[in-house]
N, C-alpha and C. Protein backbone atom coordinates (compact mmCIF):
# COMPACT_ATOMS: atom_id res chain seq x y z
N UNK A 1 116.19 56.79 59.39
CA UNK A 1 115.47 56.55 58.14
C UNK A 1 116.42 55.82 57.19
N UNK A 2 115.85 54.78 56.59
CA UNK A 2 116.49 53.99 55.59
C UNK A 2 117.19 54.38 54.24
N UNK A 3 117.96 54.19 53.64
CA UNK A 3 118.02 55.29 52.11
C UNK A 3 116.79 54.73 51.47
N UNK A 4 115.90 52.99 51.72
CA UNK A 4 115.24 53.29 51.01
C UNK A 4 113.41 54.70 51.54
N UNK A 5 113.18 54.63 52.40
CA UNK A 5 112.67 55.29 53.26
C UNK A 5 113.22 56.68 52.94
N UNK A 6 113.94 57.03 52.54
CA UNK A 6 114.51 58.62 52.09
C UNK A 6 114.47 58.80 50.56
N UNK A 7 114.26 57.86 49.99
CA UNK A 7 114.39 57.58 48.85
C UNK A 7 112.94 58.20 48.47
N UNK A 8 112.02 57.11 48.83
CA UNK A 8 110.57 57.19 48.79
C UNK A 8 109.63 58.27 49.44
N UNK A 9 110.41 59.31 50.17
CA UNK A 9 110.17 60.61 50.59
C UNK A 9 110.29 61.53 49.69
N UNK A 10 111.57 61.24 48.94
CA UNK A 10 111.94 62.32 47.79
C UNK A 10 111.31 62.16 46.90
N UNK A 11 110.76 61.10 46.74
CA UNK A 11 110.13 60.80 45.53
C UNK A 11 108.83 61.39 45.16
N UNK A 12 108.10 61.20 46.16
CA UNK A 12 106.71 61.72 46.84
C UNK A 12 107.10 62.93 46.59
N UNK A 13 107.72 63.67 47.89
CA UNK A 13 107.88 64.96 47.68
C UNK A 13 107.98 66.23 46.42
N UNK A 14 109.09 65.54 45.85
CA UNK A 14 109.16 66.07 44.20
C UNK A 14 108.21 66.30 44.00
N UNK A 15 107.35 65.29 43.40
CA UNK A 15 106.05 65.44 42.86
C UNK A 15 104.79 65.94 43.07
N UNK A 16 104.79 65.98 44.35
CA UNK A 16 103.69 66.62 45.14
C UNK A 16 103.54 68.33 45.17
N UNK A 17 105.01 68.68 44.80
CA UNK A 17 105.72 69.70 45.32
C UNK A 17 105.65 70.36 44.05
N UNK A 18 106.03 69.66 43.25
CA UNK A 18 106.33 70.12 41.69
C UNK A 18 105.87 70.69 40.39
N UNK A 19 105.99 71.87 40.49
CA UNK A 19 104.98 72.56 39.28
C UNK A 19 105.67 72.79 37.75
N UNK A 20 106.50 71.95 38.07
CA UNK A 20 107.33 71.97 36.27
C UNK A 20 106.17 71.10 35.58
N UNK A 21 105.29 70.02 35.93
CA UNK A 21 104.98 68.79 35.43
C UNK A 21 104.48 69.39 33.73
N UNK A 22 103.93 70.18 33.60
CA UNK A 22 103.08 70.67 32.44
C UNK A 22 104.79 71.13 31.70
N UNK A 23 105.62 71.34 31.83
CA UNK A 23 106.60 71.93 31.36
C UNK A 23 107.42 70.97 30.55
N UNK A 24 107.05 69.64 30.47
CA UNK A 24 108.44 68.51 30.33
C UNK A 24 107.50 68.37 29.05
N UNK A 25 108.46 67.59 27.93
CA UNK A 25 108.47 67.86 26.78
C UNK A 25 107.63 66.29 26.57
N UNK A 26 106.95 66.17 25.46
CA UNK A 26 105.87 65.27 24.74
C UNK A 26 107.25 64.55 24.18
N UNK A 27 107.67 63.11 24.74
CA UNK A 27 108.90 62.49 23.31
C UNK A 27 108.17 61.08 23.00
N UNK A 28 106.97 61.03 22.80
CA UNK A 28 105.88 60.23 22.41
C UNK A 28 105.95 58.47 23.04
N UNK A 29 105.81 58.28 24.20
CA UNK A 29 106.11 57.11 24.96
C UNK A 29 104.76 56.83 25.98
N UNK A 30 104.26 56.20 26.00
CA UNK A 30 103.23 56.15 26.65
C UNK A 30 103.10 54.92 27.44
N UNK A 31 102.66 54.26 28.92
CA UNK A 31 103.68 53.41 29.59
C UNK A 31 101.73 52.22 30.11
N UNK A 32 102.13 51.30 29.78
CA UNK A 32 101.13 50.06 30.22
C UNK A 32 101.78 49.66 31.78
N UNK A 33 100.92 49.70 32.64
CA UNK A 33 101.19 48.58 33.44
C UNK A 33 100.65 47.43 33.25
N UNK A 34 101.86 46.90 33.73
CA UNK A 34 102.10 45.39 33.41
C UNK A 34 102.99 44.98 35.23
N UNK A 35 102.33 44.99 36.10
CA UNK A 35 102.34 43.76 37.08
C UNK A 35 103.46 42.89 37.08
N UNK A 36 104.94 42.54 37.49
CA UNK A 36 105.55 40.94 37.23
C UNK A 36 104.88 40.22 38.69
N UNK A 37 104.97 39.22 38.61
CA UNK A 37 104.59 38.04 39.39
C UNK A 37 105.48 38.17 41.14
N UNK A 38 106.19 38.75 40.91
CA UNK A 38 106.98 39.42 42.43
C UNK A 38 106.69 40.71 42.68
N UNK A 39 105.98 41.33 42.37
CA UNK A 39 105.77 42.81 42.83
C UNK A 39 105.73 42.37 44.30
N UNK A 40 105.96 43.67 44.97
CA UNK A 40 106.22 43.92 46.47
C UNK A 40 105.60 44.75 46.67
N UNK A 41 104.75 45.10 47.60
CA UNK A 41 104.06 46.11 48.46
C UNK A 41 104.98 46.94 47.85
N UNK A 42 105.71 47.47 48.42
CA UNK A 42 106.79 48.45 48.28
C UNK A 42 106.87 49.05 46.40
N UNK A 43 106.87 48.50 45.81
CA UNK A 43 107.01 48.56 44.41
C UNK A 43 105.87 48.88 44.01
N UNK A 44 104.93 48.45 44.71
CA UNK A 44 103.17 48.68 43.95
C UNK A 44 103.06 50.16 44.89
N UNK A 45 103.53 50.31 45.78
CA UNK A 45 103.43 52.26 46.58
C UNK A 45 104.14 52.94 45.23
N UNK A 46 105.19 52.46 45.01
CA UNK A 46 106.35 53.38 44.50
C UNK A 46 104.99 53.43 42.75
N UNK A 47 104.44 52.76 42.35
CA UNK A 47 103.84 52.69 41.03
C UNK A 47 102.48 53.53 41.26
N UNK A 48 101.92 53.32 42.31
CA UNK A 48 100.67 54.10 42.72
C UNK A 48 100.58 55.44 41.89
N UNK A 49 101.74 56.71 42.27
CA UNK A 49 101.55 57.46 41.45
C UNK A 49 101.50 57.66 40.23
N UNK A 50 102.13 56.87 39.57
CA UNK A 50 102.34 57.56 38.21
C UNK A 50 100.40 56.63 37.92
N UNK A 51 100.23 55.41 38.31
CA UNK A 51 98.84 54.63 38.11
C UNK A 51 97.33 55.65 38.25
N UNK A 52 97.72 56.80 39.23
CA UNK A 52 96.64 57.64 39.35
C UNK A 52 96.75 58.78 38.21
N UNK A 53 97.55 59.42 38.27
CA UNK A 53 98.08 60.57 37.13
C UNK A 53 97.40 59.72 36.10
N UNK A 54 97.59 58.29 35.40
CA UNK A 54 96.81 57.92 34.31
C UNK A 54 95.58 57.74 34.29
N UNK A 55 94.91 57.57 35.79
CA UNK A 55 93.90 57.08 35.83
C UNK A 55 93.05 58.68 35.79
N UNK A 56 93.45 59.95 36.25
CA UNK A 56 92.76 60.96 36.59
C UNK A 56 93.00 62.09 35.24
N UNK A 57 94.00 62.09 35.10
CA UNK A 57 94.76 63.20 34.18
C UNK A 57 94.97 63.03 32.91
N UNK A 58 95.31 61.62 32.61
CA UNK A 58 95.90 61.50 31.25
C UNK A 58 96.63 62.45 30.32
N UNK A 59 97.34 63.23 31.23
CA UNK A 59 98.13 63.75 30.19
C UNK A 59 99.99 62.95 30.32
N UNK A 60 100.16 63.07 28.67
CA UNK A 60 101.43 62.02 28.40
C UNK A 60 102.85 62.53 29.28
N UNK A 61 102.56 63.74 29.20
CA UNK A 61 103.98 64.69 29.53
C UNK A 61 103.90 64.49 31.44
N UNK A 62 103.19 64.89 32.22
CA UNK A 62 102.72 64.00 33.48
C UNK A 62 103.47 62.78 33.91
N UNK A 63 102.65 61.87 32.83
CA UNK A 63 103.08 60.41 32.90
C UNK A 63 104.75 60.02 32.47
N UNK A 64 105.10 60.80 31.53
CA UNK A 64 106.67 60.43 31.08
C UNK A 64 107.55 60.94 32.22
N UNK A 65 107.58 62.28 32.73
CA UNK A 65 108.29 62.79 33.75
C UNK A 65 107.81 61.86 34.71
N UNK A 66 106.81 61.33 35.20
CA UNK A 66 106.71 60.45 36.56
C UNK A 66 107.70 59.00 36.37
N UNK A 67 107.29 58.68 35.34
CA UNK A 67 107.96 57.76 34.74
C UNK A 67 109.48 57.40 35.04
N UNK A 68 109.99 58.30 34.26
CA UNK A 68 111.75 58.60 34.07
C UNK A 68 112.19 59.17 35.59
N UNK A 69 111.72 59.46 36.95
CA UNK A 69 111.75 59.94 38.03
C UNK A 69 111.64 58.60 39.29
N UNK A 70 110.90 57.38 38.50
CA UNK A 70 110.60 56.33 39.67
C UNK A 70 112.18 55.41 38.90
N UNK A 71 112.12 55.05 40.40
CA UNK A 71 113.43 54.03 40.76
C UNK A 71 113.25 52.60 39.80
N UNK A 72 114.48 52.02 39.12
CA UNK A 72 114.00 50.94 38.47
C UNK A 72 113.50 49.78 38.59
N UNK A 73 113.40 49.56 40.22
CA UNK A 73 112.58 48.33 40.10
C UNK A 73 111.18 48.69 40.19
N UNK A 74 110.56 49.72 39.80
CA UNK A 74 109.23 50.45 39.76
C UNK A 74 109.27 50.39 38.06
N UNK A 75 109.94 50.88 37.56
CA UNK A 75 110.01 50.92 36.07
C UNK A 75 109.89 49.46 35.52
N UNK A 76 109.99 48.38 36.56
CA UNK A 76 109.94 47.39 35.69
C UNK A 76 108.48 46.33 35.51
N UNK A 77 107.55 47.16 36.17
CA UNK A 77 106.23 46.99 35.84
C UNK A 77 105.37 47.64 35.15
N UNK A 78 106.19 48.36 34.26
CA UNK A 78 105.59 49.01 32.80
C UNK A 78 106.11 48.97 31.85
N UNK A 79 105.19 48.75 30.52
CA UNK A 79 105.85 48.41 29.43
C UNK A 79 105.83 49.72 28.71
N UNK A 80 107.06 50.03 28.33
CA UNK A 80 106.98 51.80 27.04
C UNK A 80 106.92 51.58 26.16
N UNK A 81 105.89 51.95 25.37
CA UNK A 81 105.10 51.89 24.31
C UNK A 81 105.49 53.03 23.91
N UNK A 82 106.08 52.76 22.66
CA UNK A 82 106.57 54.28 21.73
C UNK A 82 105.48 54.37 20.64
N UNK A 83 104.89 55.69 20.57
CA UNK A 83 103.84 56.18 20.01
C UNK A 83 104.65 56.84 18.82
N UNK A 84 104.55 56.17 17.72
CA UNK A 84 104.73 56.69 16.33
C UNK A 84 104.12 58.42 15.99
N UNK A 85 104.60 59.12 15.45
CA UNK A 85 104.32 60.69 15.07
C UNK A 85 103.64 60.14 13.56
N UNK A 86 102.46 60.78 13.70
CA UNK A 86 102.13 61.25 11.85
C UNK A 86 102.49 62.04 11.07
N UNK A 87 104.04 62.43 11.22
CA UNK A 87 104.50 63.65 10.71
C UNK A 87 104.38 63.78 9.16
């Protein structure tokens, strides 16, 4: 198995596995995909999840931990949008 192939196991796994998700803290960031013009098969698997979690769940805390957990050339087909507080 490849490191990247072990990589993309752990990745999966974590998450699948993982019942902290409701536990990770709201730090108001909320993430657009945005597509670059080279995406790779490989990069559009690695984005899949966090793309469903938005599409099914919408919750922010979900999406930020999936977020901050994918590898950076996955991170670089979303834009973070920092959500201002009405404090």
């Amino acid at each position: 198995m490849s490191d990247t192939d072990r990589a993309t196991a752990n990745f999966f796994a974590h998450f699948f596995g993982d019942t902290s998700l409701q536990e990770a803290l709201e730090d108001g960031r909320s993430f657009k995909y945005r597509p670059q013009s080279d995406i790779t098969t490989y990069e559009l698997s690695l984005c899949m999840y966090l793309l469903i979690v938005q599409a099914w769940n919408k919750s922010l805390r979900d999406e930020q931990k999936i977020y901050d957990q994918l590898p950076t050339e996955a991170q670089r087909h979303f834009a973070v949008i920092r959500n201002e507080s009405n404090d």
